[in-house]
C-alpha atoms as a PDB file:
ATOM      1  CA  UNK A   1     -84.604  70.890  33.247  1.00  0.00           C
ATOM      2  CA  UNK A   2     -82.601  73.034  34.897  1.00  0.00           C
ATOM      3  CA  UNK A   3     -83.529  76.562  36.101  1.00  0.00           C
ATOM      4  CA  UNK A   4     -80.980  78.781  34.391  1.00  0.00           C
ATOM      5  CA  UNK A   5     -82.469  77.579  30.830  1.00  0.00           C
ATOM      6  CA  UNK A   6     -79.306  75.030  30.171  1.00  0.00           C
ATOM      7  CA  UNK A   7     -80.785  72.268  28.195  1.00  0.00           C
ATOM      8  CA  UNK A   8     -79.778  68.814  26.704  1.00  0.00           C
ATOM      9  CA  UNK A   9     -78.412  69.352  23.265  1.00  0.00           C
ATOM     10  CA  UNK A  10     -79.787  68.430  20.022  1.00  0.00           C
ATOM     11  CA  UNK A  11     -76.849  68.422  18.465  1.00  0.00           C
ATOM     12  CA  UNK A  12     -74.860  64.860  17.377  1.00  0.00           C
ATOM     13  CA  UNK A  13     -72.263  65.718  19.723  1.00  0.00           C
ATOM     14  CA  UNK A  14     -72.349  65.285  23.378  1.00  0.00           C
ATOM     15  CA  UNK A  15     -73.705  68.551  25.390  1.00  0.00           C
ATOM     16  CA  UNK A  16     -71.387  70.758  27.418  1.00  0.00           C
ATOM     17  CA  UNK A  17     -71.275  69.660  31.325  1.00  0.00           C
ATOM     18  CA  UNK A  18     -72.244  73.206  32.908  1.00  0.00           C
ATOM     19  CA  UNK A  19     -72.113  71.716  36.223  1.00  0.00           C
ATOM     20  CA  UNK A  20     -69.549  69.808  38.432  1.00  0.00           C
ATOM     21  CA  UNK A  21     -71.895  67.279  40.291  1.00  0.00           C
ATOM     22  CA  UNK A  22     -76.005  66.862  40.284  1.00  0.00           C
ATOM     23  CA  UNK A  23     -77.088  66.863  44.039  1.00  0.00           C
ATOM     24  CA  UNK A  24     -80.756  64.848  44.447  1.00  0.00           C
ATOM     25  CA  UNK A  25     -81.769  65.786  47.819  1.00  0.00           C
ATOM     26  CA  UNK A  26     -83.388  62.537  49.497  1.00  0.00           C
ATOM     27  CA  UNK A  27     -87.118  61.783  51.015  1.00  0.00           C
ATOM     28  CA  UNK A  28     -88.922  59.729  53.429  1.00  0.00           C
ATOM     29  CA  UNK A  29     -88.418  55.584  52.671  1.00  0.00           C
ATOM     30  CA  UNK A  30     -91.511  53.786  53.057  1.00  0.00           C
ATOM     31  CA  UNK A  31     -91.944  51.429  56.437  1.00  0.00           C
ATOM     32  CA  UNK A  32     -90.320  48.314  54.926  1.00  0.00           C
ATOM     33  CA  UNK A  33     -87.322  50.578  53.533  1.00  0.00           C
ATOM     34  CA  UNK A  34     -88.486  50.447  49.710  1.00  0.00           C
ATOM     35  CA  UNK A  35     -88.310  53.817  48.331  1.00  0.00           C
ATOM     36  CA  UNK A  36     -91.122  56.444  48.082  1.00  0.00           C
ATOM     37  CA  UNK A  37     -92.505  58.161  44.822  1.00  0.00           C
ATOM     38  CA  UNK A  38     -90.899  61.184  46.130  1.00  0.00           C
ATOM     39  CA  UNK A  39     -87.430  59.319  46.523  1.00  0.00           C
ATOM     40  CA  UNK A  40     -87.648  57.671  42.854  1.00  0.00           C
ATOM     41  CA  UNK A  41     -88.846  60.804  41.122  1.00  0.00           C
ATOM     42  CA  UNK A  42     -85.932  62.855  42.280  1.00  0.00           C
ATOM     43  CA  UNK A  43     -83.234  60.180  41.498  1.00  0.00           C
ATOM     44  CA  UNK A  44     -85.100  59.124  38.099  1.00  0.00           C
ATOM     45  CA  UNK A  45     -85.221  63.048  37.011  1.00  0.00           C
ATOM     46  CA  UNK A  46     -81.145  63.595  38.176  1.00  0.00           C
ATOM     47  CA  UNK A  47     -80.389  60.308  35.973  1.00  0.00           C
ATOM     48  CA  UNK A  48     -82.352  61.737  33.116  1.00  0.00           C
ATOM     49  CA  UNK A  49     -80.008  64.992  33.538  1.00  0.00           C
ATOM     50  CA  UNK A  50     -77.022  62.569  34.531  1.00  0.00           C
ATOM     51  CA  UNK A  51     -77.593  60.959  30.851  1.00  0.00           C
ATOM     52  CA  UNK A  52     -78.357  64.140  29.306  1.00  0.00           C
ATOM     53  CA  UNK A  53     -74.791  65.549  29.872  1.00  0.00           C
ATOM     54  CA  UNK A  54     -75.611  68.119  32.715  1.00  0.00           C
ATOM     55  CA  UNK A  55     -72.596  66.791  34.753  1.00  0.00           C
ATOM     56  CA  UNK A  56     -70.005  64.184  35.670  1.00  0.00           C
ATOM     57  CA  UNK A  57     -71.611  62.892  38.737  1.00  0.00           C
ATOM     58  CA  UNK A  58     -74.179  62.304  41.394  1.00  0.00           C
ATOM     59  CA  UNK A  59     -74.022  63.433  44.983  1.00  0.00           C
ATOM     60  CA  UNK A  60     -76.942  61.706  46.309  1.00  0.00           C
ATOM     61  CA  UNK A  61     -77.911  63.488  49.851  1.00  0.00           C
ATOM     62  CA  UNK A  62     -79.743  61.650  52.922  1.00  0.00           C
ATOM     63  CA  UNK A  63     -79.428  60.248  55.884  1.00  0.00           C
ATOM     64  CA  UNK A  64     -82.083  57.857  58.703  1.00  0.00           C
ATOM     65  CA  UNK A  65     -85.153  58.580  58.343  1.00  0.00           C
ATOM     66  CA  UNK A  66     -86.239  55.920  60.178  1.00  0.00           C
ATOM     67  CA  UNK A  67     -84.739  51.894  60.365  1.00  0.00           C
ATOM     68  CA  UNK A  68     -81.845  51.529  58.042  1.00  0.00           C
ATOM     69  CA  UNK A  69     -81.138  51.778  55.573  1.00  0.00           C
ATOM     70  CA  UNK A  70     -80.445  55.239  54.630  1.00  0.00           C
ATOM     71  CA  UNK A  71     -82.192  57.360  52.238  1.00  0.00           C
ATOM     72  CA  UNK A  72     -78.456  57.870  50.264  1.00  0.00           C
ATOM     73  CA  UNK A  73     -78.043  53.955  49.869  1.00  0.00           C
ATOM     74  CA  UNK A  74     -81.425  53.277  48.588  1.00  0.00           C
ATOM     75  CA  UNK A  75     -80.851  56.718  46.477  1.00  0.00           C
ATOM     76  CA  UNK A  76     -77.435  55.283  45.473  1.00  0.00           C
ATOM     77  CA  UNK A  77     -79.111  51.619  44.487  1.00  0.00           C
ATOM     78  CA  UNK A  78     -81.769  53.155  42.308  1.00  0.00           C
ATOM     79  CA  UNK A  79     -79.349  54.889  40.284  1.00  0.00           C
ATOM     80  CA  UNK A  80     -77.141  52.033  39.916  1.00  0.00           C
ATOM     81  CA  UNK A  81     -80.029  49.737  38.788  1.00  0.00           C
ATOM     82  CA  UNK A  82     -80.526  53.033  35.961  1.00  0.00           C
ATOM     83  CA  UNK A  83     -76.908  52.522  34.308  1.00  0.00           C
ATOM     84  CA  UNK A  84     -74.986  54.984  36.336  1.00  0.00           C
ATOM     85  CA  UNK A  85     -71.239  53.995  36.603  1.00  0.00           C
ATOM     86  CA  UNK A  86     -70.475  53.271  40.498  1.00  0.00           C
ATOM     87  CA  UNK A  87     -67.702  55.832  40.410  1.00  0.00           C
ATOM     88  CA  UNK A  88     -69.721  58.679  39.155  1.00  0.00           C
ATOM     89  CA  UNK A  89     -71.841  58.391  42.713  1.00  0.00           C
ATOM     90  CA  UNK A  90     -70.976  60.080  45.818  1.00  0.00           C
ATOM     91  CA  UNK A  91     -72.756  59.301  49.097  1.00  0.00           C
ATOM     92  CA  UNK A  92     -73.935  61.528  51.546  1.00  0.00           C
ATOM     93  CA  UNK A  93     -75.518  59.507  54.134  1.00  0.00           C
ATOM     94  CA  UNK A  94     -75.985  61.812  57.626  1.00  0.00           C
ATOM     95  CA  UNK A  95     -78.380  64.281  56.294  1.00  0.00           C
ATOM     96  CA  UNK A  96     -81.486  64.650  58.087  1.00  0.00           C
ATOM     97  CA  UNK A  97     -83.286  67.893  57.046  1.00  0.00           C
ATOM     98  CA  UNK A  98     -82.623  70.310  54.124  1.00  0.00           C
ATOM     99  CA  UNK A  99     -80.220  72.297  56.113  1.00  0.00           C
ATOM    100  CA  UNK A 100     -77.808  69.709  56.505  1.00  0.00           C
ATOM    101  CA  UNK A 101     -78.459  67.991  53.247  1.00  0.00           C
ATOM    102  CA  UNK A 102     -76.702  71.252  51.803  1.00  0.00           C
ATOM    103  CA  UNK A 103     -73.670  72.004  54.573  1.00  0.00           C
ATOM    104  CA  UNK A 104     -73.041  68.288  54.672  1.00  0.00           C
ATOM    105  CA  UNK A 105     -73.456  68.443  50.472  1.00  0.00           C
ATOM    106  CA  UNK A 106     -71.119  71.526  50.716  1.00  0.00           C
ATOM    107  CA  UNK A 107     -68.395  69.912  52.738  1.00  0.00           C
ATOM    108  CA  UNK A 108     -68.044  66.942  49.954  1.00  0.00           C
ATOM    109  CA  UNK A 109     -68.010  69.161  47.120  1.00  0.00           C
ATOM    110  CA  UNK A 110     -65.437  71.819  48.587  1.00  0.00           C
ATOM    111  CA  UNK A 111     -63.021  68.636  49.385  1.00  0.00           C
ATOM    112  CA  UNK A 112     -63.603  67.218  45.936  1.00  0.00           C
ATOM    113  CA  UNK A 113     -63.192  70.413  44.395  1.00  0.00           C
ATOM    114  CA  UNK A 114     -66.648  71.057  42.982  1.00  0.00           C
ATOM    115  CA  UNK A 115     -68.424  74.191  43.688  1.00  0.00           C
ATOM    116  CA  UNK A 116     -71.366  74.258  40.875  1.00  0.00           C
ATOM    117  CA  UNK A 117     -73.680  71.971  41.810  1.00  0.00           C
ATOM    118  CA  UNK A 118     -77.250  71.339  39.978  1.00  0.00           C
ATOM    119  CA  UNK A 119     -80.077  70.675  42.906  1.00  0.00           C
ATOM    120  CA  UNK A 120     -82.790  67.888  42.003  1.00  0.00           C
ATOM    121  CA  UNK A 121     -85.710  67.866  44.240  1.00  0.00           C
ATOM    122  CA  UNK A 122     -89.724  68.212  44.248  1.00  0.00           C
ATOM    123  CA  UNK A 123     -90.602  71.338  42.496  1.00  0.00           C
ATOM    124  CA  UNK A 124     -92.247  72.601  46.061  1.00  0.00           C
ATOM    125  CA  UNK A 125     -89.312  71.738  48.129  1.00  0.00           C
ATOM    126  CA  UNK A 126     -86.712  73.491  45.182  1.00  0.00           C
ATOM    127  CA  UNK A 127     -87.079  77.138  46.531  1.00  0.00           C
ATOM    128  CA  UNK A 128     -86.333  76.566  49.755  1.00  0.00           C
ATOM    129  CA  UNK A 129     -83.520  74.285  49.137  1.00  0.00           C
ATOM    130  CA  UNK A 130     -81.790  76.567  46.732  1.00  0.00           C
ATOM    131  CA  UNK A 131     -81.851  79.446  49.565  1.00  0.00           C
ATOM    132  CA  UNK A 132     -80.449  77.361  52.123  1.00  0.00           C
ATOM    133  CA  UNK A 133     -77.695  76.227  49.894  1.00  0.00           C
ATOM    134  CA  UNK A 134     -76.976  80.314  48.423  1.00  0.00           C
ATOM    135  CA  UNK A 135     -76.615  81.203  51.945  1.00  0.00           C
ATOM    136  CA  UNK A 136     -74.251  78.678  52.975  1.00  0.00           C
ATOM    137  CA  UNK A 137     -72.583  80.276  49.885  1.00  0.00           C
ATOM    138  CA  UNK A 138     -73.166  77.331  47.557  1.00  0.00           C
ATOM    139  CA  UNK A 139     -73.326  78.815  44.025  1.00  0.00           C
ATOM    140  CA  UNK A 140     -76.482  75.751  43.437  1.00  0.00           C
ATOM    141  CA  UNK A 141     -78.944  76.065  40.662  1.00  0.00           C
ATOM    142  CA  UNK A 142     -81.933  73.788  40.461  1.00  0.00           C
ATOM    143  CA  UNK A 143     -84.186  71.107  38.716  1.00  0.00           C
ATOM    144  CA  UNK A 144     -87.491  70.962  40.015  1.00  0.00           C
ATOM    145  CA  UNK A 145     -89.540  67.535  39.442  1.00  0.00           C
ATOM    146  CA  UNK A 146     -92.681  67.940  38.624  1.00  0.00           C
ATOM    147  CA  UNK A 147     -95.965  67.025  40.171  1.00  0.00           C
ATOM    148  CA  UNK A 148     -96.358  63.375  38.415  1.00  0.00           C
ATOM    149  CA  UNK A 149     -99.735  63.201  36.169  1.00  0.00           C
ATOM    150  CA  UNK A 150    -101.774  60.626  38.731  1.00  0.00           C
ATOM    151  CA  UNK A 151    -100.869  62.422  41.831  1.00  0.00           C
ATOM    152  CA  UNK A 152    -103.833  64.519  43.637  1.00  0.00           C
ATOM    153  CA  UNK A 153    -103.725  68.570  43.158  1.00  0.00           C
ATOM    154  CA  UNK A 154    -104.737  69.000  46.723  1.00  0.00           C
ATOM    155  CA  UNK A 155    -101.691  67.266  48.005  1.00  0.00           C
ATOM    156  CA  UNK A 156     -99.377  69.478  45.989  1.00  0.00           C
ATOM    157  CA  UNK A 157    -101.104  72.606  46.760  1.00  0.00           C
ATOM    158  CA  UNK A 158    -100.424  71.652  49.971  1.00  0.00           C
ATOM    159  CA  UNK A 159     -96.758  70.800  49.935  1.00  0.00           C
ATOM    160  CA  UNK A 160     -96.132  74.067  48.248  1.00  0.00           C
ATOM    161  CA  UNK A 161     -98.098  75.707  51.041  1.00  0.00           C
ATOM    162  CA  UNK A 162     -96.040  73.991  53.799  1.00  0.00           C
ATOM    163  CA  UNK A 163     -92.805  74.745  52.099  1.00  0.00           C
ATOM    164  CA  UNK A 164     -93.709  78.721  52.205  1.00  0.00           C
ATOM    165  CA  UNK A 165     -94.095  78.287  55.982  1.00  0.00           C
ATOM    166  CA  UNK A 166     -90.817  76.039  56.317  1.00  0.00           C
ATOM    167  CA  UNK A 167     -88.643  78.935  53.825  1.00  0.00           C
ATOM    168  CA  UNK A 168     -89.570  81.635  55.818  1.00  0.00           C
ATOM    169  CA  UNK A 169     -88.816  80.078  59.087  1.00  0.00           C
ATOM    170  CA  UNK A 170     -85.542  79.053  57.629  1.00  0.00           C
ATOM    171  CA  UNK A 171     -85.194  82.913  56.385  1.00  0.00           C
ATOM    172  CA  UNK A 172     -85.721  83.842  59.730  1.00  0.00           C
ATOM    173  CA  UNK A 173     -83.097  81.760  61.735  1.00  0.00           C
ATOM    174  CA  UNK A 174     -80.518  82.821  59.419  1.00  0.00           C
ATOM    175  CA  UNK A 175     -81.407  86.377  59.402  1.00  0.00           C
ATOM    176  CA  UNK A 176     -80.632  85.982  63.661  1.00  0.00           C
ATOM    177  CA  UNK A 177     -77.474  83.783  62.974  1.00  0.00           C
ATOM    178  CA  UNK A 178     -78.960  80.900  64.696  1.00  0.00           C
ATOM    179  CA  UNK A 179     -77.183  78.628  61.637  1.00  0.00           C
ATOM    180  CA  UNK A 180     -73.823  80.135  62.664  1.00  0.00           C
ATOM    181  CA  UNK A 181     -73.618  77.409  66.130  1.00  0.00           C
ATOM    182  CA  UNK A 182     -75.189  74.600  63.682  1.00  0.00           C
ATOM    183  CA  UNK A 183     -72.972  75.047  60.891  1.00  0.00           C
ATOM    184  CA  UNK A 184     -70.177  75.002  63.546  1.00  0.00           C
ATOM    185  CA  UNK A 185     -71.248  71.707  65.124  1.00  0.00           C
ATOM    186  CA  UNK A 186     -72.430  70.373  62.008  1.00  0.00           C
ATOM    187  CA  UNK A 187     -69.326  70.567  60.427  1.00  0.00           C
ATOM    188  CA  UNK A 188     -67.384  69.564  63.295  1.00  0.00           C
ATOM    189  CA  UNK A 189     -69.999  66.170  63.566  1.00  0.00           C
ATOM    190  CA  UNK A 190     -69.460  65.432  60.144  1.00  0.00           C
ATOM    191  CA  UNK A 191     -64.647  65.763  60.294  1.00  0.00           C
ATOM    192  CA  UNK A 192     -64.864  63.750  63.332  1.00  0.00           C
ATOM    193  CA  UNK A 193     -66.285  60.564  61.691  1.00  0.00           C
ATOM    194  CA  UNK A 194     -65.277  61.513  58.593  1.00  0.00           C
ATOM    195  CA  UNK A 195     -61.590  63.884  58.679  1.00  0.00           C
ATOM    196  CA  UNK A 196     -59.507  64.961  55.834  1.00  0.00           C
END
């Protein structure tokens, strides 16, 4: 559930929608372009909060990470297939690293007017996600997944471990203002096939 202690509602009346759009941050397809566990747990715990009345709609974040097709349009199948309406799904489908999953993210919600957005990713990878998105100056909370029941320790330990390394490395580019040229291209990448 979500970080700030908002919760589904017991109550016989539907919850109140604290957020303007749930973003699930994409992973790795497999080889044939089927999804991964990581890819399905994200997008089956944002439909879970989808259902539960944490917001409106889905912003579902990722790019090539290999062949087509995109990590978004496999994202964007899966939650079809769960019940969500077409129109409640946005697609964000240049993304390729956290960084860009938030400006890019960021650029689609200031355009559609949204600016409190719920993050849905592994628990390991939430941290560093939520960072990059605060200092874009994306007022984000998070969801973490958790690490499924038949999935080893040792590999968990040691995505948590790697994501320590990766958040302060990210800490230290923007504490030297080397995102300040990438959000500037980045942006600029994403108007020109995509403008107002």
């Amino acid at each position: 559930m979500p970080s700030d202690g908002n919760s589904p509602s017991r109550a016989a009346s539907p919850p109140p929608v604290p957020y303007d759009v749930i973003v699930v941050l994409g992973a790795a397809l497999l080889p044939d372009g089927r999804p991964s566990r990581a890819l399905e747990r994200r997008v089956d715990h944002a439909v879970a909060l989808f259902r539960a009345g944490h917001a409106e709609h889905l912003l579902v974040s990722g790019g090539l990470s290999g062949p087509p097709p995109t990590e978004a349009a496999v994202m964007r199948a899966r939650a079809l297939e769960d019940g969500v309406p077409d129109d409640r799904i946005c697609v964000e489908d240049r993304a390729v690293n956290t960084f860009e999953n938030a400006l890019f993210s960021g650029v689609i919600m200031e355009r559609r007017g949204w600016s409190r957005p719920l993050v849905v990713t592994d628990a390991y990878h939430l941290p560093r996600a939520l960072y990059v998105f605060r200092r874009l100056g994306i007022d984000a909370a998070g969801s973490g997944v958790p690490r499924m029941a038949d999935e080893p320790l040792h590999l968990w330990i040691g995505a948590w471990l790697r994501e320590g390394v990766a958040t302060a490395r990210s800490a230290a580019l923007f504490l030297i203002g080397r995102h300040k040229p990438a959000v500037e291209a980045a942006r600029a990448r994403f108007d020109q096939i995509d403008p107002i």
